[in-house]
PDB file of N, CA and C in Angstrom:
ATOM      1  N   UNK A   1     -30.992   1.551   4.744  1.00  0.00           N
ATOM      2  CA  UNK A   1     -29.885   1.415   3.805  1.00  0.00           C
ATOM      3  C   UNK A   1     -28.759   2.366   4.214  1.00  0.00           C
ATOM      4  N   UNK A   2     -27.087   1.756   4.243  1.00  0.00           N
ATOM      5  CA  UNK A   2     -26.999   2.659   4.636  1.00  0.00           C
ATOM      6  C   UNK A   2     -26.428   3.630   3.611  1.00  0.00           C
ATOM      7  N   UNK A   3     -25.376   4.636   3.835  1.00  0.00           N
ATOM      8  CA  UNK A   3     -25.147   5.818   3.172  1.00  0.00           C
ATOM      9  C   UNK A   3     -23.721   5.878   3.256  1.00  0.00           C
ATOM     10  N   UNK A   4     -22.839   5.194   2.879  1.00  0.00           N
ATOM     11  CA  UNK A   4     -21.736   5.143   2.859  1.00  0.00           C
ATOM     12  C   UNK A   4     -21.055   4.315   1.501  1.00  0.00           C
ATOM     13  N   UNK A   5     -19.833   5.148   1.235  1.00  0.00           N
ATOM     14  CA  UNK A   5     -18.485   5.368   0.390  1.00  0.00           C
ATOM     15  C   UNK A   5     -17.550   4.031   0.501  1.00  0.00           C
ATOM     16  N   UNK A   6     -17.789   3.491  -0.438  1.00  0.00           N
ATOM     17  CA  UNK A   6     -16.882   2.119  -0.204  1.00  0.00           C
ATOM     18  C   UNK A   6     -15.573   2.248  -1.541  1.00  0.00           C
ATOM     19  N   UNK A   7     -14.962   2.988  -0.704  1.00  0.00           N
ATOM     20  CA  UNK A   7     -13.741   2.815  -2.119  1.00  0.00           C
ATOM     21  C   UNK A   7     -12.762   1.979  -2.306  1.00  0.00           C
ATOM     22  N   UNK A   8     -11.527   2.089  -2.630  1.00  0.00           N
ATOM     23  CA  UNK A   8     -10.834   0.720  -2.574  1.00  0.00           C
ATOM     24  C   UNK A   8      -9.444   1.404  -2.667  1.00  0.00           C
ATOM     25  N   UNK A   9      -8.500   0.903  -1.851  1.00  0.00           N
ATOM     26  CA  UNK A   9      -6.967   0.817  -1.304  1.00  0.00           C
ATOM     27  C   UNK A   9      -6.357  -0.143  -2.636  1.00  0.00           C
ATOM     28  N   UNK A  10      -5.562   0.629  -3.581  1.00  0.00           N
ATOM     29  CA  UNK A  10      -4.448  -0.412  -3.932  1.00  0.00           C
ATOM     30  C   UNK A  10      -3.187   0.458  -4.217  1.00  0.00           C
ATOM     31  N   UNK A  11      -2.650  -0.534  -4.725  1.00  0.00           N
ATOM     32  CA  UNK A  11      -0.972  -0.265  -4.285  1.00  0.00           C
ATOM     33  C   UNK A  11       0.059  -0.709  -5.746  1.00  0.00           C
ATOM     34  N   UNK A  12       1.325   0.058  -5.445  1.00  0.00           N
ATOM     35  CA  UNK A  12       2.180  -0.520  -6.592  1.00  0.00           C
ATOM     36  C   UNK A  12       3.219  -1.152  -5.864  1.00  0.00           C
ATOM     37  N   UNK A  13       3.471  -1.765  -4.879  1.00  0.00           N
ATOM     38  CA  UNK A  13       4.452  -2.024  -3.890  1.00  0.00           C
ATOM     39  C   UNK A  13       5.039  -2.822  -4.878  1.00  0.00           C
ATOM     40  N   UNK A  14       4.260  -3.827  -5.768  1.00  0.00           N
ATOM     41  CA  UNK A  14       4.907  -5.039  -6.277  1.00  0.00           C
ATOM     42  C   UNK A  14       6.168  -4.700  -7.407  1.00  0.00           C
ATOM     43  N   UNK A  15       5.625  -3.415  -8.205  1.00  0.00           N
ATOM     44  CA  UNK A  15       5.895  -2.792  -9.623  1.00  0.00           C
ATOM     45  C   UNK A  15       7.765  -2.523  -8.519  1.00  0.00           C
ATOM     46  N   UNK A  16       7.089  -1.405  -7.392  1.00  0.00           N
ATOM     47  CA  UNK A  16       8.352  -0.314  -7.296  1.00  0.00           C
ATOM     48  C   UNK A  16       9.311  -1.322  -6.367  1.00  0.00           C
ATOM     49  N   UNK A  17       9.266  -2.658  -5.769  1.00  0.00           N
ATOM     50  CA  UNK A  17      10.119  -3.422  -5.663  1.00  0.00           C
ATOM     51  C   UNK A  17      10.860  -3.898  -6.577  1.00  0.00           C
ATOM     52  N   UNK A  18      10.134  -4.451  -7.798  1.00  0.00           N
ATOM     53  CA  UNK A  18      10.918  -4.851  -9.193  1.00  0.00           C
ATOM     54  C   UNK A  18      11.937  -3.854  -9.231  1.00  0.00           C
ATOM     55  N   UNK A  19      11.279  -2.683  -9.468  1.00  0.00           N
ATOM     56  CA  UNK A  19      12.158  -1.340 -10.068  1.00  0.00           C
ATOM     57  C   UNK A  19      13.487  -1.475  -9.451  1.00  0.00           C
ATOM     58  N   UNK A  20      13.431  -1.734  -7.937  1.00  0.00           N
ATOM     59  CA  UNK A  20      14.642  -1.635  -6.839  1.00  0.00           C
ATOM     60  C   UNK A  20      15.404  -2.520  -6.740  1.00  0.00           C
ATOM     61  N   UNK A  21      14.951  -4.003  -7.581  1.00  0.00           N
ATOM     62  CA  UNK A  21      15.550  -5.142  -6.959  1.00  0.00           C
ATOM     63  C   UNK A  21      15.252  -5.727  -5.929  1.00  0.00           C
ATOM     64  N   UNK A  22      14.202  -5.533  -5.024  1.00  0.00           N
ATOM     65  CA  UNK A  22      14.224  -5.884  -3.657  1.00  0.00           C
ATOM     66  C   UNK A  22      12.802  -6.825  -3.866  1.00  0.00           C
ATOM     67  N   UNK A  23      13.444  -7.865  -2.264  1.00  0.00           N
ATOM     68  CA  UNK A  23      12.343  -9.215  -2.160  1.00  0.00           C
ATOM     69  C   UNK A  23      11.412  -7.853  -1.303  1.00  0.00           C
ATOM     70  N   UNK A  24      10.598  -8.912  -1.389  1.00  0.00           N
ATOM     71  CA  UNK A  24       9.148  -8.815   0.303  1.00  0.00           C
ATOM     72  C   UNK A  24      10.378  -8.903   1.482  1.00  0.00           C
ATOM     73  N   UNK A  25      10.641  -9.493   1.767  1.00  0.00           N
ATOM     74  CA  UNK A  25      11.946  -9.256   3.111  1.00  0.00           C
ATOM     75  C   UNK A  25      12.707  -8.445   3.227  1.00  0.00           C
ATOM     76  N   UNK A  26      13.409  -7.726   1.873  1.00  0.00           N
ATOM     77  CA  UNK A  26      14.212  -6.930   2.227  1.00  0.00           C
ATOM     78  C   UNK A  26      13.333  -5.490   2.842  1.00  0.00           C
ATOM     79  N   UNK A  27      11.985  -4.888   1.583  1.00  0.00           N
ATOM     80  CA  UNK A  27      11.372  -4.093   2.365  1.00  0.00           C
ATOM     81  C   UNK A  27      11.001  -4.029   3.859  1.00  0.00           C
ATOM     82  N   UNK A  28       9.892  -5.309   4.202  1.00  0.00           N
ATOM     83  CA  UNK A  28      10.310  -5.436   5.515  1.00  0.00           C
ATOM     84  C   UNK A  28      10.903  -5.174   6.190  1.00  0.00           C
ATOM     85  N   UNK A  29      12.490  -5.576   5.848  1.00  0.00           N
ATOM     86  CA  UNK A  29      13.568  -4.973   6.902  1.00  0.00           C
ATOM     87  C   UNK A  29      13.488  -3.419   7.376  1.00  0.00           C
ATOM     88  N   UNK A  30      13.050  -3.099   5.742  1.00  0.00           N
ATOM     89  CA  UNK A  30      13.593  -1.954   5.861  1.00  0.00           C
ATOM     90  C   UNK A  30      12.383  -1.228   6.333  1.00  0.00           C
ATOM     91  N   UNK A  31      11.351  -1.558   6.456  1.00  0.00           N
ATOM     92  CA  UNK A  31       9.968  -0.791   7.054  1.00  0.00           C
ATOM     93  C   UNK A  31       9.902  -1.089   8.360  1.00  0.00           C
ATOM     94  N   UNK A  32      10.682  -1.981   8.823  1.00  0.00           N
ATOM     95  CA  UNK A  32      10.216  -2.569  10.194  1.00  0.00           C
ATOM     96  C   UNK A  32       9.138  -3.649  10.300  1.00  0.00           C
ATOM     97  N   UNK A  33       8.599  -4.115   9.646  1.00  0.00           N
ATOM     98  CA  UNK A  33       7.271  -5.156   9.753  1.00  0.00           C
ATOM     99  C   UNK A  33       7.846  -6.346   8.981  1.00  0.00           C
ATOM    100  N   UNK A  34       6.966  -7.881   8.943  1.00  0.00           N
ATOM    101  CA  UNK A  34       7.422  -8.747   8.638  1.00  0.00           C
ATOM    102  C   UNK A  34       7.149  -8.894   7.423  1.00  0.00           C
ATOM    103  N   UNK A  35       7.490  -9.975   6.410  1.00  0.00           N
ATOM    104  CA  UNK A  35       7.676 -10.276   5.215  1.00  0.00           C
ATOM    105  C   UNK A  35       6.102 -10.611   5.141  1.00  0.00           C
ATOM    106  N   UNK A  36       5.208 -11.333   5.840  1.00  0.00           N
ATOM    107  CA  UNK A  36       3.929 -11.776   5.802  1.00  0.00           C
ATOM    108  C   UNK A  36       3.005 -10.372   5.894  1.00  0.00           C
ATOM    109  N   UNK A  37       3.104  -9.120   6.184  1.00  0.00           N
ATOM    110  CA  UNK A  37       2.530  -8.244   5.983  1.00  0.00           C
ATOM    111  C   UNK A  37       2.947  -7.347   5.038  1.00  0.00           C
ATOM    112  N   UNK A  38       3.538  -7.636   4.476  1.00  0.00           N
ATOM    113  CA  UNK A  38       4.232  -6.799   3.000  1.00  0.00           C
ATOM    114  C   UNK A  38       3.699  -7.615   1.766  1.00  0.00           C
ATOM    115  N   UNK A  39       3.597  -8.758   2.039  1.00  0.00           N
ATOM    116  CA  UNK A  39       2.831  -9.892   1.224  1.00  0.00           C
ATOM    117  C   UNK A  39       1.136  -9.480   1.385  1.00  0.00           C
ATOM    118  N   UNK A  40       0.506  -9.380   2.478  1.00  0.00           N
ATOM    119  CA  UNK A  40      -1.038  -8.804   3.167  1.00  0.00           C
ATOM    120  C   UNK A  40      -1.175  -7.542   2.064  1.00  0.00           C
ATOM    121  N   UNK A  41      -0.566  -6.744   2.627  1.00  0.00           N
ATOM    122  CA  UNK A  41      -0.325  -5.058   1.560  1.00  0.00           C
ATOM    123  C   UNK A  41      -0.259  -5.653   0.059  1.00  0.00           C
ATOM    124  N   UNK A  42       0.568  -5.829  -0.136  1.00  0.00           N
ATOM    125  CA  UNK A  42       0.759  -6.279  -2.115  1.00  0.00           C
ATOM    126  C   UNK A  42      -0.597  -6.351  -2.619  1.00  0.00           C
ATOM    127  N   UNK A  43      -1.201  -7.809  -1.729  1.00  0.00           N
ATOM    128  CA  UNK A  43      -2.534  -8.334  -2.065  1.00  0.00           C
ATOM    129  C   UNK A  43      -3.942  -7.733  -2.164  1.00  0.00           C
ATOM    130  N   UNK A  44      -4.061  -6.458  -1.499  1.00  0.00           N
ATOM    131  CA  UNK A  44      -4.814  -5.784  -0.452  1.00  0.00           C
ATOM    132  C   UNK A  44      -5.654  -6.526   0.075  1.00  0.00           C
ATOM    133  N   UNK A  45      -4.937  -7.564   1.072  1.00  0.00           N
ATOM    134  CA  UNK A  45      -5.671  -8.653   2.046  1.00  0.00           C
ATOM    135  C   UNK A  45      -5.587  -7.320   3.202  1.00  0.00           C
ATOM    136  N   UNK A  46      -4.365  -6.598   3.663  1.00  0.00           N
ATOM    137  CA  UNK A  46      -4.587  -5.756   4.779  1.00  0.00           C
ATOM    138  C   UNK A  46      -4.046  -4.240   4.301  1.00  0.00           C
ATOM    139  N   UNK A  47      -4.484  -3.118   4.886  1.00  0.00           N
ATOM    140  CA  UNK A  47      -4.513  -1.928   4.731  1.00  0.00           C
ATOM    141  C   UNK A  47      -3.599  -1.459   6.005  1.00  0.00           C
ATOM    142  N   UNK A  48      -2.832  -1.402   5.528  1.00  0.00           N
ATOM    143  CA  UNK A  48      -1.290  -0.845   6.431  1.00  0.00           C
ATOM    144  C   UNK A  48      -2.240   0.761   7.299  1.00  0.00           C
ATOM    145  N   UNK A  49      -1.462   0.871   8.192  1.00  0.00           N
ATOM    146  CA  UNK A  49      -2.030   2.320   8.768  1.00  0.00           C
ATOM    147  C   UNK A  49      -1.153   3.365   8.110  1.00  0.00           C
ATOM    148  N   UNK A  50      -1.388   4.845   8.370  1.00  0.00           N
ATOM    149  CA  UNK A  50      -0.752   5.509   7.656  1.00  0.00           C
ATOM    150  C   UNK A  50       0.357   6.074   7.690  1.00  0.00           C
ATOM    151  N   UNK A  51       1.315   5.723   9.271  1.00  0.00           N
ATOM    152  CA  UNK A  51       2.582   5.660   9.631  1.00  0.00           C
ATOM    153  C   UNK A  51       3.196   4.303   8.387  1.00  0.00           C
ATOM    154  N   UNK A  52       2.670   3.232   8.755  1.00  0.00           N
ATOM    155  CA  UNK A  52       3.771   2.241   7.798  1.00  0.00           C
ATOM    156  C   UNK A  52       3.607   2.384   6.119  1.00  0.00           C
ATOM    157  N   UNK A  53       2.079   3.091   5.992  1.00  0.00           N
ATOM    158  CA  UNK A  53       2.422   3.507   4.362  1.00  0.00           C
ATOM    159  C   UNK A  53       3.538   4.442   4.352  1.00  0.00           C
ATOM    160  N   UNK A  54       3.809   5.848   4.672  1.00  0.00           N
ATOM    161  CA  UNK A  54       4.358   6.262   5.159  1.00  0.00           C
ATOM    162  C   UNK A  54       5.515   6.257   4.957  1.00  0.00           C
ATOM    163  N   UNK A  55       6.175   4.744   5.896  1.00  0.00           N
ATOM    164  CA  UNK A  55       7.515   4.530   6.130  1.00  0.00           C
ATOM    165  C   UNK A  55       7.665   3.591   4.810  1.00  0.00           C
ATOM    166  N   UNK A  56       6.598   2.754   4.151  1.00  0.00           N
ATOM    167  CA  UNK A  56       7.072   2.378   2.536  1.00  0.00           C
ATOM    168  C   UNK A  56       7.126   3.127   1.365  1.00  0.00           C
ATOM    169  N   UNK A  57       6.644   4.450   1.261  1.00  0.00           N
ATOM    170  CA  UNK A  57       7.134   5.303   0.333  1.00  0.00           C
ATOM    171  C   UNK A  57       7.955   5.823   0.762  1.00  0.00           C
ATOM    172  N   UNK A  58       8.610   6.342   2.127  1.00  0.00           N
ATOM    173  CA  UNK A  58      10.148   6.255   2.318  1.00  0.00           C
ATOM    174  C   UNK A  58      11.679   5.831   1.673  1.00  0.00           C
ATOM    175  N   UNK A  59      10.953   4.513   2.276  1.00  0.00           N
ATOM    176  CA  UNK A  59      11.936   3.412   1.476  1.00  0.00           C
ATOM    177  C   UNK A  59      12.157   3.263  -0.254  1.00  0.00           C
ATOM    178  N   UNK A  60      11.202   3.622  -0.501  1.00  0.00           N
ATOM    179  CA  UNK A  60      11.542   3.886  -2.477  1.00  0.00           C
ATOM    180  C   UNK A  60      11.884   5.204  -2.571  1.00  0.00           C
ATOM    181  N   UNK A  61      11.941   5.783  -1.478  1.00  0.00           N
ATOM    182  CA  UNK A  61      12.285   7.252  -2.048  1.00  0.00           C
ATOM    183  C   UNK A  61      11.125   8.275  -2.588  1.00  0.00           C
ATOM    184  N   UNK A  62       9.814   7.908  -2.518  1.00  0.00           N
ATOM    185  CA  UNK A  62       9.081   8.018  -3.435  1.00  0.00           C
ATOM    186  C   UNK A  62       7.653   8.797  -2.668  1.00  0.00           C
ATOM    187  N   UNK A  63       6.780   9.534  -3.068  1.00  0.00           N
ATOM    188  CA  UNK A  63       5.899   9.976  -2.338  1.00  0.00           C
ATOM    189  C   UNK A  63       4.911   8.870  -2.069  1.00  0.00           C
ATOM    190  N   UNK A  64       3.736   9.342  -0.713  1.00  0.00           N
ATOM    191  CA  UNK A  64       2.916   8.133  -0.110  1.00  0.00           C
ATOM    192  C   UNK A  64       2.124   7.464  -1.593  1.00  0.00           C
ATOM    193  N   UNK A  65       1.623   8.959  -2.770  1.00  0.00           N
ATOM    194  CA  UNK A  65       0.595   8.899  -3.171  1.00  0.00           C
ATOM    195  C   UNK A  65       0.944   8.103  -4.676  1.00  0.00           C
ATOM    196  N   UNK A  66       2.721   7.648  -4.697  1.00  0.00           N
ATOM    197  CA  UNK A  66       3.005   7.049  -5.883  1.00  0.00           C
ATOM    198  C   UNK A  66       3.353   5.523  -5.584  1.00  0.00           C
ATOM    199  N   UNK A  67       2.511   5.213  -4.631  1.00  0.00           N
ATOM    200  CA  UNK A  67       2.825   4.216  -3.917  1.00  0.00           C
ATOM    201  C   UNK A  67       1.340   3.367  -3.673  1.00  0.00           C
ATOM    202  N   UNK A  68       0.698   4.513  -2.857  1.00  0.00           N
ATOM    203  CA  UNK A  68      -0.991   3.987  -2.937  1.00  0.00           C
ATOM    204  C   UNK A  68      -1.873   4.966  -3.493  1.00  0.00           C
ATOM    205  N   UNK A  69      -3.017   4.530  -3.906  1.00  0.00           N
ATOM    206  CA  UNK A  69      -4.007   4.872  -4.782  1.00  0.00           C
ATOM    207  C   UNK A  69      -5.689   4.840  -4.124  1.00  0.00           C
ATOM    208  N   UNK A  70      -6.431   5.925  -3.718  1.00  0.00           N
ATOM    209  CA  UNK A  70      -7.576   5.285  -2.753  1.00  0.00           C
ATOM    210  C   UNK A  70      -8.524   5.610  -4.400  1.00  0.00           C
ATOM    211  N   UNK A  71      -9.575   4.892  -4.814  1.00  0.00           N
ATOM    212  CA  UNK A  71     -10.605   4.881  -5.566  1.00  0.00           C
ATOM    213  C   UNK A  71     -11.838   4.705  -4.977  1.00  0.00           C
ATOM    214  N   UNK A  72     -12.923   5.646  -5.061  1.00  0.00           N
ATOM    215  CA  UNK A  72     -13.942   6.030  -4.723  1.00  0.00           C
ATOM    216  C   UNK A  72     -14.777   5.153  -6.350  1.00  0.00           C
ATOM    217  N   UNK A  73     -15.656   4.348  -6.196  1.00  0.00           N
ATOM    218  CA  UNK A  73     -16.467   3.844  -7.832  1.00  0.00           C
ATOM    219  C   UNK A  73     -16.963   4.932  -7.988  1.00  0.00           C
ATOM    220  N   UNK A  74     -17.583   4.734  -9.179  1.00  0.00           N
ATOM    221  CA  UNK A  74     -18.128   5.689  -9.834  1.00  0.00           C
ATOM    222  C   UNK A  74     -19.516   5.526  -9.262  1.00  0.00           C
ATOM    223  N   UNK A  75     -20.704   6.913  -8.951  1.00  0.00           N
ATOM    224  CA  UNK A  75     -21.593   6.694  -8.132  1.00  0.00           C
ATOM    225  C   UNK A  75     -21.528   6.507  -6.794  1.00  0.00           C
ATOM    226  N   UNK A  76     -20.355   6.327  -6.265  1.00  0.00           N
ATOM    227  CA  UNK A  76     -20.272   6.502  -4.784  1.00  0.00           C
ATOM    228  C   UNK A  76     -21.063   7.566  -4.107  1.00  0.00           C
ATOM    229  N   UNK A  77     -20.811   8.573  -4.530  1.00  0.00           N
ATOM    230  CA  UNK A  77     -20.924   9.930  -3.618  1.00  0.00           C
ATOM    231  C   UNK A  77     -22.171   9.709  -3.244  1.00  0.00           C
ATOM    232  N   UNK A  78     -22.397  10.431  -1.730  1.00  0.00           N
ATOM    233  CA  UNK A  78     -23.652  10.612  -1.280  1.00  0.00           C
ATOM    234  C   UNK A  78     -24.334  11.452  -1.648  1.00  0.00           C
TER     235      UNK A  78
END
């Protein structure tokens, strides 16, 4: 069995775009990556690395950690 921490990646990308006015494309632009991986992120279909999280709490102005959220369940710990 093994012995490992399965926590979970989510995000407010969707909330702090509203806030800004801005599509999935415009971030993009402004992160450098395409509209189909800003859509991936929203969903948590994909887990951005920690340069392009990074460069999307940039773009709101905003720190990495008001942006993403890592959750460990309850009982995780080894």
């Amino acid at each position: 069995m093994e012995n490992k921490q399965d926590g979970q990646l989510s995000n407010r990308i969707t909330v702090l775009r509203a806030e800004k006015k801005m599509t999935q494309k415009d971030l993009a632009k402004k992160a450098g990556v395409s509209r189909q991986t800003i859509l991936s992120i929203e969903k948590n279909k994909y887990t951005p690395s920690l340069t392009l999280a990074f460069e999307i709490a940039n773009v709101f102005g905003v720190g990495i950690d008001e942006v993403f959220q890592y959750h460990i369940p309850e009982g995780g710990e080894s």
